[in-house]
PDB file of N, CA and C in Angstrom:
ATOM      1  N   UNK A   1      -3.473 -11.172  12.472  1.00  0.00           N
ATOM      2  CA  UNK A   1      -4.701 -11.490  13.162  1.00  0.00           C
ATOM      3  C   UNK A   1      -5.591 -12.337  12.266  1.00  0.00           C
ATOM      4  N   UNK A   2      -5.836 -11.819  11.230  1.00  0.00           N
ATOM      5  CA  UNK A   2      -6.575 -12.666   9.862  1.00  0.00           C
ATOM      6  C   UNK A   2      -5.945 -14.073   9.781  1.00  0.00           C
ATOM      7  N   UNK A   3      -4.785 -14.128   9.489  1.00  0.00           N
ATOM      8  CA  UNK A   3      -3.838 -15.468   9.265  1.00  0.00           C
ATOM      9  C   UNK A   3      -4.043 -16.415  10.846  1.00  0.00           C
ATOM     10  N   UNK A   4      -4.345 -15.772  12.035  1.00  0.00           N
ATOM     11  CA  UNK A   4      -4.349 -16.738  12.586  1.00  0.00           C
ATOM     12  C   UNK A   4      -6.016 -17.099  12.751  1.00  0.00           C
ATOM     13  N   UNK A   5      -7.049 -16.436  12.959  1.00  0.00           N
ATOM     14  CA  UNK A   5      -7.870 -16.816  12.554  1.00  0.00           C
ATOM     15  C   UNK A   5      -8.045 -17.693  11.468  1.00  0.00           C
ATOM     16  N   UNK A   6      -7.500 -17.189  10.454  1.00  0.00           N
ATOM     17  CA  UNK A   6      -7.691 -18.879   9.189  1.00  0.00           C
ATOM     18  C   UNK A   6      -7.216 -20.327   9.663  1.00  0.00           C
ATOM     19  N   UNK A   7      -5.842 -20.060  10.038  1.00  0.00           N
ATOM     20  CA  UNK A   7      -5.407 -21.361  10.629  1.00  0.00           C
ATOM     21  C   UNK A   7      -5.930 -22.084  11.638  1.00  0.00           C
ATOM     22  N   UNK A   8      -6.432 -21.466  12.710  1.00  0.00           N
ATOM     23  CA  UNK A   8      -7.501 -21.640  13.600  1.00  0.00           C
ATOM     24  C   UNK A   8      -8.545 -22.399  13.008  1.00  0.00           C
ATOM     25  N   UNK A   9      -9.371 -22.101  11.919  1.00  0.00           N
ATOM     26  CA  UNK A   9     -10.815 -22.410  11.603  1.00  0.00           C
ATOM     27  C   UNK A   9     -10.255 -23.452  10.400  1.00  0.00           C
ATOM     28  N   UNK A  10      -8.732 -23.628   9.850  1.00  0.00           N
ATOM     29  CA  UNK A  10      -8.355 -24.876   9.148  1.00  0.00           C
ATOM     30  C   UNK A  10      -7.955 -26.037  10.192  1.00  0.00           C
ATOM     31  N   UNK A  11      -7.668 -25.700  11.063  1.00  0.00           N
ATOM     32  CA  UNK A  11      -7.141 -26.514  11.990  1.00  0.00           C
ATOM     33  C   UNK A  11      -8.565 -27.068  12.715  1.00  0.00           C
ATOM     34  N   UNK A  12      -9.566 -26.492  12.965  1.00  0.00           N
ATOM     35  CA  UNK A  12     -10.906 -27.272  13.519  1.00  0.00           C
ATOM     36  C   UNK A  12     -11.743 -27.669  12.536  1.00  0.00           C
ATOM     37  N   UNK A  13     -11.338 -27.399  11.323  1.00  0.00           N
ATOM     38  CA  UNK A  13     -12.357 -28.053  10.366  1.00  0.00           C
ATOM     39  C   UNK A  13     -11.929 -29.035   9.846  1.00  0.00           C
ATOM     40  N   UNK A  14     -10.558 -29.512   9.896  1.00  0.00           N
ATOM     41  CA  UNK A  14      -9.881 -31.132   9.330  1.00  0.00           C
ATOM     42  C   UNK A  14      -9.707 -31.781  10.132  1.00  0.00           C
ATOM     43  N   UNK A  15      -9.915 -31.274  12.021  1.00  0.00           N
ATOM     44  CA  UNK A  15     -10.009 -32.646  12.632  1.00  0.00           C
ATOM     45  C   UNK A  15      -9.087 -32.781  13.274  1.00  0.00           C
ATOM     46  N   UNK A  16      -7.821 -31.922  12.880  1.00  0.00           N
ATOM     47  CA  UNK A  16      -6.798 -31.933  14.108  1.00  0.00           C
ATOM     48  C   UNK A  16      -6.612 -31.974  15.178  1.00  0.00           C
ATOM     49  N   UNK A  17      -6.451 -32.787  16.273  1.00  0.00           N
ATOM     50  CA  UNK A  17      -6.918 -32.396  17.652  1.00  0.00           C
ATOM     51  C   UNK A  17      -5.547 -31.654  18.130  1.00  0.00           C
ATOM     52  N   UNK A  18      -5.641 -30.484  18.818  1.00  0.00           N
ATOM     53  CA  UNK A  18      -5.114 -29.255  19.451  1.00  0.00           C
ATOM     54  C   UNK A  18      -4.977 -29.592  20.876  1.00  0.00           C
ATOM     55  N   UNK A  19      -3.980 -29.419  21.365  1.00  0.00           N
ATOM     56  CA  UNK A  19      -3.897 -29.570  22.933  1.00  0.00           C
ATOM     57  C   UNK A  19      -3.765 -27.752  23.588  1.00  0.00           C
ATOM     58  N   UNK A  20      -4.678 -27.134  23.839  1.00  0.00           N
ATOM     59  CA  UNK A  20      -4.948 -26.029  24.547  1.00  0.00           C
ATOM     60  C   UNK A  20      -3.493 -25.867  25.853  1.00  0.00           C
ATOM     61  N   UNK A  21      -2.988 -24.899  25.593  1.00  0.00           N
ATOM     62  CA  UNK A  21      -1.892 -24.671  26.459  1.00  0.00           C
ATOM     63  C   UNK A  21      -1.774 -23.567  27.922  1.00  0.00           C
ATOM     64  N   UNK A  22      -1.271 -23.375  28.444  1.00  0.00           N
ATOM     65  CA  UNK A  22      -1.364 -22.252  29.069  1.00  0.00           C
ATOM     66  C   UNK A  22      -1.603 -20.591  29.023  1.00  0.00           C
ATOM     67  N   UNK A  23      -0.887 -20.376  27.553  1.00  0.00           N
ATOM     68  CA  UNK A  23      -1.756 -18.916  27.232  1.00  0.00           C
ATOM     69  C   UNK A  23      -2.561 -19.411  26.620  1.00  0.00           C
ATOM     70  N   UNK A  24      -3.730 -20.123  26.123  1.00  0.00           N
ATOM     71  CA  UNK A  24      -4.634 -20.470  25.072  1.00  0.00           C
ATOM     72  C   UNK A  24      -3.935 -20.702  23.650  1.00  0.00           C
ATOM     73  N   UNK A  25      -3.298 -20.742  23.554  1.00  0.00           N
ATOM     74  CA  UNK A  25      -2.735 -20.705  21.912  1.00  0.00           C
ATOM     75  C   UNK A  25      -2.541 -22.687  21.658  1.00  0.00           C
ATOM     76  N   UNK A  26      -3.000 -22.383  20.589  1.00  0.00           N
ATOM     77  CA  UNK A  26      -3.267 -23.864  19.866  1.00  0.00           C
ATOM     78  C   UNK A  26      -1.608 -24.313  19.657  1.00  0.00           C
ATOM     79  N   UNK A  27      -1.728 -25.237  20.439  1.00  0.00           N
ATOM     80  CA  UNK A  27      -0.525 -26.388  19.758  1.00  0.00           C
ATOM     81  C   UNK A  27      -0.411 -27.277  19.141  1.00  0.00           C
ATOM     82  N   UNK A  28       0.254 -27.595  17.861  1.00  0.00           N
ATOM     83  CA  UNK A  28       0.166 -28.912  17.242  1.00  0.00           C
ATOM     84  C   UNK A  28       1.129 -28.947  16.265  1.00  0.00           C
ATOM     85  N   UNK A  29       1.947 -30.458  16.172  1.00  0.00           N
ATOM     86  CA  UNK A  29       3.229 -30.515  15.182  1.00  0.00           C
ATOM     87  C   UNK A  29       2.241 -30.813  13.982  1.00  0.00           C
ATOM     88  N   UNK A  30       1.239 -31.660  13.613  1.00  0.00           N
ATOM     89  CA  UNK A  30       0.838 -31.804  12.207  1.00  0.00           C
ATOM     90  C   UNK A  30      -0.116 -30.574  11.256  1.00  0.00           C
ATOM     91  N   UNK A  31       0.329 -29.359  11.484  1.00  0.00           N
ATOM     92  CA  UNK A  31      -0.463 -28.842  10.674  1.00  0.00           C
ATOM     93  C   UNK A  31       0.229 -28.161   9.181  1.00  0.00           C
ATOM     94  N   UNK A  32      -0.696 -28.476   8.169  1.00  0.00           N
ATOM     95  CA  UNK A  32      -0.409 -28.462   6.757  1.00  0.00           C
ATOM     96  C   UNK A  32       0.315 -27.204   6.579  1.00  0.00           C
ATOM     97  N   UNK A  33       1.559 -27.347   5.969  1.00  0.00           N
ATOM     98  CA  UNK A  33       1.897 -25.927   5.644  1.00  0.00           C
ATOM     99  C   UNK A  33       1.723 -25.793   3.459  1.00  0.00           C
ATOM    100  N   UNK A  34       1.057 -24.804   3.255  1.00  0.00           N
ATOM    101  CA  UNK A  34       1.095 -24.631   1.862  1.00  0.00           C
ATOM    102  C   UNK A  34       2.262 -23.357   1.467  1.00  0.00           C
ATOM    103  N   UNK A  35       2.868 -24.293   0.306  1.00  0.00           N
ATOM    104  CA  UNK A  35       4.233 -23.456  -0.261  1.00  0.00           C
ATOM    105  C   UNK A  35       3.533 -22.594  -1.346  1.00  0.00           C
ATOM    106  N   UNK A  36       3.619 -21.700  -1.070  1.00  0.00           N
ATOM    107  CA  UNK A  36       2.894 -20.073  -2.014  1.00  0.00           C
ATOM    108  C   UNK A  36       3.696 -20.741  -3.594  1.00  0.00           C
ATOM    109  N   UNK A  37       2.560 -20.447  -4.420  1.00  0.00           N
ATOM    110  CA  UNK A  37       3.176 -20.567  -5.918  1.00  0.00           C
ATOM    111  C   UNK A  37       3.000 -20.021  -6.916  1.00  0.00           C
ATOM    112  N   UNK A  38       3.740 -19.601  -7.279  1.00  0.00           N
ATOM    113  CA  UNK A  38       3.539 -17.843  -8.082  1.00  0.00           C
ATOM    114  C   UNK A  38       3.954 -18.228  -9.592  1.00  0.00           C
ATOM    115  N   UNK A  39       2.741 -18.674 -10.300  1.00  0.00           N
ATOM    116  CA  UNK A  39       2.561 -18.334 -11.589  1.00  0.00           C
ATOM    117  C   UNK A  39       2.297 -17.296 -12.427  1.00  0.00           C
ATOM    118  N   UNK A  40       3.065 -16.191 -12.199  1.00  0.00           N
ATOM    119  CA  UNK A  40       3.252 -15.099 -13.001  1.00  0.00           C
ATOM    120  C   UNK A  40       4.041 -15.048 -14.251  1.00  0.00           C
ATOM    121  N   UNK A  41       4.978 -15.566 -13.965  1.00  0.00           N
ATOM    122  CA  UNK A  41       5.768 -16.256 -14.976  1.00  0.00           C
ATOM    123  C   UNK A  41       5.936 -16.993 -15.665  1.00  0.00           C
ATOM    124  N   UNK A  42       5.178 -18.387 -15.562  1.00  0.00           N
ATOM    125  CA  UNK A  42       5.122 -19.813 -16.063  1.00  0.00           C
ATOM    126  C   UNK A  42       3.518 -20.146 -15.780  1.00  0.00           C
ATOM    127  N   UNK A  43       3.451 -21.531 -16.513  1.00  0.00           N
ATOM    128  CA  UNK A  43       2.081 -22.115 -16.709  1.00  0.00           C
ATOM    129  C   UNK A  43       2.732 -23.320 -15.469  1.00  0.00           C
ATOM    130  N   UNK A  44       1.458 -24.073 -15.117  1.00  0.00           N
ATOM    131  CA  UNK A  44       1.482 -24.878 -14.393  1.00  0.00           C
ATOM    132  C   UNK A  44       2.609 -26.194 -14.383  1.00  0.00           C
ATOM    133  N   UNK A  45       2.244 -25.943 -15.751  1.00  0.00           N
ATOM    134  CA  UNK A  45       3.119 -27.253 -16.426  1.00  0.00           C
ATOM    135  C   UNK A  45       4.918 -26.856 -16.634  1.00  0.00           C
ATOM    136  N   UNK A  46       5.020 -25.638 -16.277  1.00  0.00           N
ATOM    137  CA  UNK A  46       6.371 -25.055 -16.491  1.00  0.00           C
ATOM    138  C   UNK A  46       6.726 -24.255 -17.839  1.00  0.00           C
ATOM    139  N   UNK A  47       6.255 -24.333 -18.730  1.00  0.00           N
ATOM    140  CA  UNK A  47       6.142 -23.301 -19.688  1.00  0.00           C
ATOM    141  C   UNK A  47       6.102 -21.738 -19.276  1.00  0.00           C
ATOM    142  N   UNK A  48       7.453 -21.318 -20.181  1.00  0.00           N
ATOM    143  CA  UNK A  48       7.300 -19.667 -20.029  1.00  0.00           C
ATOM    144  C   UNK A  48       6.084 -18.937 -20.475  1.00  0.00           C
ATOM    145  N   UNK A  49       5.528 -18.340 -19.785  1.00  0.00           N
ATOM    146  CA  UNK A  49       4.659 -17.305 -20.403  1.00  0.00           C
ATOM    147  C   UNK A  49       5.233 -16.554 -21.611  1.00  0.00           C
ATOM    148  N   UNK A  50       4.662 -15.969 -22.744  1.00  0.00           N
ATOM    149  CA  UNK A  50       4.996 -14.935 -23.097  1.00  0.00           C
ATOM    150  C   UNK A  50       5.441 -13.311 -22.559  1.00  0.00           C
ATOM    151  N   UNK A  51       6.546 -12.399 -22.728  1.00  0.00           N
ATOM    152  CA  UNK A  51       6.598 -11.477 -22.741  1.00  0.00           C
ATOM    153  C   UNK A  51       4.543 -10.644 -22.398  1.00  0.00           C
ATOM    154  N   UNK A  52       4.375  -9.608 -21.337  1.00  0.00           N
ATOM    155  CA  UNK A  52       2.989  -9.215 -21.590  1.00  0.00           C
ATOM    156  C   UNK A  52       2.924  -7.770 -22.297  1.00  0.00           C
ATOM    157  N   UNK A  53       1.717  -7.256 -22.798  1.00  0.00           N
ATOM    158  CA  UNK A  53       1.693  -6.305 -24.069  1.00  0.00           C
ATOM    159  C   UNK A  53       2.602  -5.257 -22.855  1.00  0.00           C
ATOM    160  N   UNK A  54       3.023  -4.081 -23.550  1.00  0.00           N
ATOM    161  CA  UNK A  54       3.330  -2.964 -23.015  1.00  0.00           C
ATOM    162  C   UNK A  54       2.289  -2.028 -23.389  1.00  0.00           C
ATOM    163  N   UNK A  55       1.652  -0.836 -22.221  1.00  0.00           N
ATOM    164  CA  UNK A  55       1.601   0.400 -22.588  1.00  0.00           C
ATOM    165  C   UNK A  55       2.028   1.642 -23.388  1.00  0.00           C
ATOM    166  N   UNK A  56       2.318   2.307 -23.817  1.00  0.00           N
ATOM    167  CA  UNK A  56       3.008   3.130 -24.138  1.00  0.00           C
ATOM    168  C   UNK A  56       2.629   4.105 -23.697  1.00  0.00           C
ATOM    169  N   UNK A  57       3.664   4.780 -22.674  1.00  0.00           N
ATOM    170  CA  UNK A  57       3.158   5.803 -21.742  1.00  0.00           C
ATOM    171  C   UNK A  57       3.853   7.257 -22.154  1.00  0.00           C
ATOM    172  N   UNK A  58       3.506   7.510 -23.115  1.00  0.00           N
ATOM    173  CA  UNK A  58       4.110   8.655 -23.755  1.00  0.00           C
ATOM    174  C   UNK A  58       4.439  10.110 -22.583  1.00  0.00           C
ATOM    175  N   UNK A  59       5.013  10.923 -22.927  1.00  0.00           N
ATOM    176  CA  UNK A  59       4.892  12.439 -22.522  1.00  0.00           C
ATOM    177  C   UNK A  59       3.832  13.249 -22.628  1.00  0.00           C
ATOM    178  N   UNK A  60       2.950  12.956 -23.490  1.00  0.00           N
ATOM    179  CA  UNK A  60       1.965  13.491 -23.419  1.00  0.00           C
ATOM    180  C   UNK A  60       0.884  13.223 -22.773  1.00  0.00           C
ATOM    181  N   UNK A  61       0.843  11.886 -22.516  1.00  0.00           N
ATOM    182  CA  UNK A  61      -0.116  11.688 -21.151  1.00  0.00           C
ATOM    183  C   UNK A  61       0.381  11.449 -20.083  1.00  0.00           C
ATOM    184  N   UNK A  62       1.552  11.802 -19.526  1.00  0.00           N
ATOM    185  CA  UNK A  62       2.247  12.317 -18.100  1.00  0.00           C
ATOM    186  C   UNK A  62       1.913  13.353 -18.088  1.00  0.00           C
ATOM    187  N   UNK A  63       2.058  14.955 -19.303  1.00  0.00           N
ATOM    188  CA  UNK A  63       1.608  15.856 -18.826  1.00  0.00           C
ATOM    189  C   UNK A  63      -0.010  16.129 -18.193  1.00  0.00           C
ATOM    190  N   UNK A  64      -0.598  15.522 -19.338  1.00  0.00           N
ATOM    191  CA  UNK A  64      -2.207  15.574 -19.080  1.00  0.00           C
ATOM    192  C   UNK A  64      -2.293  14.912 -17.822  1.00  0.00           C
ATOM    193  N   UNK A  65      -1.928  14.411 -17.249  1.00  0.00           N
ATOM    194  CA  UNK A  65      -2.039  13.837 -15.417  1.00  0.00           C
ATOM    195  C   UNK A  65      -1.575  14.828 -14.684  1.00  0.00           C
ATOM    196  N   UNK A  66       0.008  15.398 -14.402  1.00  0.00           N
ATOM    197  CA  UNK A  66       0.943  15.581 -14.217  1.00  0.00           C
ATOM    198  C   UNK A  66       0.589  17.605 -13.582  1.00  0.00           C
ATOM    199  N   UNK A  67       0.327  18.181 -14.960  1.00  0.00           N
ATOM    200  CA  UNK A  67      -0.086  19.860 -14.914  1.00  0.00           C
ATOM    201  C   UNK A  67      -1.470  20.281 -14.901  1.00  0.00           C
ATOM    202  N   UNK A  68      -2.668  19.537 -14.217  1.00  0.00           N
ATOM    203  CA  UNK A  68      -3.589  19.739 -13.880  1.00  0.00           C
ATOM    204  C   UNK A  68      -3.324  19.332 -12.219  1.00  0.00           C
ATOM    205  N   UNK A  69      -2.875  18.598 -11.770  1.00  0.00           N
ATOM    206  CA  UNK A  69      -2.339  18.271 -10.102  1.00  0.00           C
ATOM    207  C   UNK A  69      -1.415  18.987 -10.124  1.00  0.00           C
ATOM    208  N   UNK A  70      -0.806  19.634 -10.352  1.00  0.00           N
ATOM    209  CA  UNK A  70       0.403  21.331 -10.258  1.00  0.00           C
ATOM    210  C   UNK A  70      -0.004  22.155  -9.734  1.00  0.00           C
ATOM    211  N   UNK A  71      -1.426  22.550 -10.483  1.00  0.00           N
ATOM    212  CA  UNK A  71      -2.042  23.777 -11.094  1.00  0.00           C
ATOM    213  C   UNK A  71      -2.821  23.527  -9.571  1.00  0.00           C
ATOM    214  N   UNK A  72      -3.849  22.882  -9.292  1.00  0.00           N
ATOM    215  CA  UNK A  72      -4.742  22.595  -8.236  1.00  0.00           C
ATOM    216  C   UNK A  72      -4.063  22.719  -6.831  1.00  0.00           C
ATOM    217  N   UNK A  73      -2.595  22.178  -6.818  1.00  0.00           N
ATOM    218  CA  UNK A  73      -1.694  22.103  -5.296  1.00  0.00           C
ATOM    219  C   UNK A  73      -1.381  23.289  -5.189  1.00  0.00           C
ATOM    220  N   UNK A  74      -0.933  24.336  -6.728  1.00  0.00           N
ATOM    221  CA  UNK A  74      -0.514  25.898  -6.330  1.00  0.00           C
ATOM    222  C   UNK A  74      -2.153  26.280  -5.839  1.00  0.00           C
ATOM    223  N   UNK A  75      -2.877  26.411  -6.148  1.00  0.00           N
ATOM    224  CA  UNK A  75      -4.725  27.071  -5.652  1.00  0.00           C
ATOM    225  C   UNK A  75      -4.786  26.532  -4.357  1.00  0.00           C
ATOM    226  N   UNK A  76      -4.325  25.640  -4.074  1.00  0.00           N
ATOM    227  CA  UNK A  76      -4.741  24.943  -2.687  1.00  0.00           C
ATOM    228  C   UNK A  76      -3.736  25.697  -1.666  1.00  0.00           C
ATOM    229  N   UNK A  77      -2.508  25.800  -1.816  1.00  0.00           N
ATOM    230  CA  UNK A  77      -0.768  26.273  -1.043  1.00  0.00           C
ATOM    231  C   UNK A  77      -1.429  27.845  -1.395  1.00  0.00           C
ATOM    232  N   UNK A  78      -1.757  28.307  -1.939  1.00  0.00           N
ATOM    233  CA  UNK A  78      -2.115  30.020  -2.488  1.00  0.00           C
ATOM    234  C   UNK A  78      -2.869  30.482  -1.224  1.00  0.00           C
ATOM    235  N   UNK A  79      -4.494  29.982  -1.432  1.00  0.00           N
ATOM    236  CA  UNK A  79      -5.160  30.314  -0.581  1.00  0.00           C
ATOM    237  C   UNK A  79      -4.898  29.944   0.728  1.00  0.00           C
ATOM    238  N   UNK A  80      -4.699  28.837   1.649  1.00  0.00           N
ATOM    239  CA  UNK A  80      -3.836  28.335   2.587  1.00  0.00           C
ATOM    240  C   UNK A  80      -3.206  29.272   3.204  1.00  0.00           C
ATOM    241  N   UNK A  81      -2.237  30.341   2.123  1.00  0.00           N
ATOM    242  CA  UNK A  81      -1.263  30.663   2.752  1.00  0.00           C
ATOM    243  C   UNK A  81      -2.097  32.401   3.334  1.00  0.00           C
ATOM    244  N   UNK A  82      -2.716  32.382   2.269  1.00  0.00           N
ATOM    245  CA  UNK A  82      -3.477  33.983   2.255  1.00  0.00           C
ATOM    246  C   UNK A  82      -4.744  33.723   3.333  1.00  0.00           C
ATOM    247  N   UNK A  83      -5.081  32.097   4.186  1.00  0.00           N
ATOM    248  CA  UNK A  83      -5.924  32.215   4.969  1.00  0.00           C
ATOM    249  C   UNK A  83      -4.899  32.598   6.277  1.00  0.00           C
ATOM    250  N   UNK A  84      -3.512  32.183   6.731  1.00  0.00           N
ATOM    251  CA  UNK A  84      -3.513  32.168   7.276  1.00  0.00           C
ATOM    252  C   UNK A  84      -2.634  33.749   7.529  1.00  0.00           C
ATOM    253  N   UNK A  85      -2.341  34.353   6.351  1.00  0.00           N
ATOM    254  CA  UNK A  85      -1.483  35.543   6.649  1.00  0.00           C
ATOM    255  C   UNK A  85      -3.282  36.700   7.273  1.00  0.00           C
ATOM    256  N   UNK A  86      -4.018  36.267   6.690  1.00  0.00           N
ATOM    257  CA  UNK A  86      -5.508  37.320   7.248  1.00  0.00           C
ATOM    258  C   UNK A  86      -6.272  36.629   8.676  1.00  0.00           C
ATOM    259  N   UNK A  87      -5.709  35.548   9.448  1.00  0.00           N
ATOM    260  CA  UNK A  87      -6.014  35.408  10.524  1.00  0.00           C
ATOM    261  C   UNK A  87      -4.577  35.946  11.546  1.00  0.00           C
ATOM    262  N   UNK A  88      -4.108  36.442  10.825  1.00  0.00           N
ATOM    263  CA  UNK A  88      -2.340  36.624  11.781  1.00  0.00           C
ATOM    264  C   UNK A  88      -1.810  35.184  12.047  1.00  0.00           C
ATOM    265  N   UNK A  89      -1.959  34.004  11.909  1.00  0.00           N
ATOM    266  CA  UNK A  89      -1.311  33.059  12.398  1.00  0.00           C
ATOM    267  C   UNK A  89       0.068  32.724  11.924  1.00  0.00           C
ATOM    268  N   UNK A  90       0.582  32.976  10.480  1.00  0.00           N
ATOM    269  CA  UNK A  90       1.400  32.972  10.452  1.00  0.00           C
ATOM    270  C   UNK A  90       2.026  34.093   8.978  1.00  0.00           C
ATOM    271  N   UNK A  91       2.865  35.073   9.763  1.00  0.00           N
ATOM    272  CA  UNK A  91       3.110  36.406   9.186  1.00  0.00           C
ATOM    273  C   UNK A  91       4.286  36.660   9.056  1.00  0.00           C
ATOM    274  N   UNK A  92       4.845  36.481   7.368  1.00  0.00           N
ATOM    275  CA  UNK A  92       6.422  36.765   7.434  1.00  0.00           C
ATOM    276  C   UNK A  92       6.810  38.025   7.906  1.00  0.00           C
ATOM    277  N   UNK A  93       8.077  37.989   8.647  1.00  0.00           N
ATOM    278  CA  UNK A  93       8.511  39.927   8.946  1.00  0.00           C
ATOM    279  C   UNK A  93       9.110  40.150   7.749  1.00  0.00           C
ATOM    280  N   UNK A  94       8.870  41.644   7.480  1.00  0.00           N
ATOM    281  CA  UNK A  94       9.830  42.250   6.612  1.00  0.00           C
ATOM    282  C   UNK A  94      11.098  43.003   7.108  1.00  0.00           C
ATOM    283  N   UNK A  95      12.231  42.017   7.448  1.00  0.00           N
ATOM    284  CA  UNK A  95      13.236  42.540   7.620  1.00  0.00           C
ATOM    285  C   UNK A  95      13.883  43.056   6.579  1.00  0.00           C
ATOM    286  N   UNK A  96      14.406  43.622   6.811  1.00  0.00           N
ATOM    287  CA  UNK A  96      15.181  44.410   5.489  1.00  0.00           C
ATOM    288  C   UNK A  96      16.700  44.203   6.029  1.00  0.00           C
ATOM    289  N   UNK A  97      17.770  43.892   5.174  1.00  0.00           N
ATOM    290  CA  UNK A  97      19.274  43.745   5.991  1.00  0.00           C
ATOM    291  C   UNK A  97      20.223  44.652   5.289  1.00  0.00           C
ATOM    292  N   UNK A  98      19.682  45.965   5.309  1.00  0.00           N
ATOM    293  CA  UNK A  98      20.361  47.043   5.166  1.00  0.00           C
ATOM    294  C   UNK A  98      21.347  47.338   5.500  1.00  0.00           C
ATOM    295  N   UNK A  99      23.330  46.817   5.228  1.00  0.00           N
ATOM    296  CA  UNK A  99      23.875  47.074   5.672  1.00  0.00           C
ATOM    297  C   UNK A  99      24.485  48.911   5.331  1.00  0.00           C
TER     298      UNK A  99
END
């Protein structure tokens, strides 16, 4: 929806004249197409970039993320479960399979 709106408002601002069709949709063979160019890798001029720094994402700051969101999802699944076993909504049986 965005993309055709742009093309729309590039297409009336350079002058193109559009021949309006039967569903409304703009027709026209001359409109500019731009080839996406992804300098992530290279400089303009074609030169490799350098390698970029690395992080070092040790074990010890996976845990420090990692066992505080553990700890909070068991408190959250805990109570949850103890709201819904004290409204009766949902109540394991105790079968026993005593053969």
């Amino acid at each position: 929806m965005a993309a055709s709106i742009l093309r729309l408002s590039l297409r009336l601002s350079t002058g193109n004249t559009a021949i309006m069709g039967r569903n409304t949709a703009l027709k026209s063979s001359n409109i500019p197409r731009a080839t996406p160019i992804r300098t992530a890798v290279s400089t303009p001029s074609g030169a490799i970039l350098p390698k970029p720094d690395k992080t070092p994402f040790g074990l010890i700051r996976m845990t420090v993320v990692v066992v505080p969101f553990l700890y909070v999802g068991t408190l959250i699944s805990k109570n949850f479960a103890a709201l819904l076993e004290e409204h009766d909504i949902f109540v394991p049986e105790d079968d026993d399979d005593d053969d």
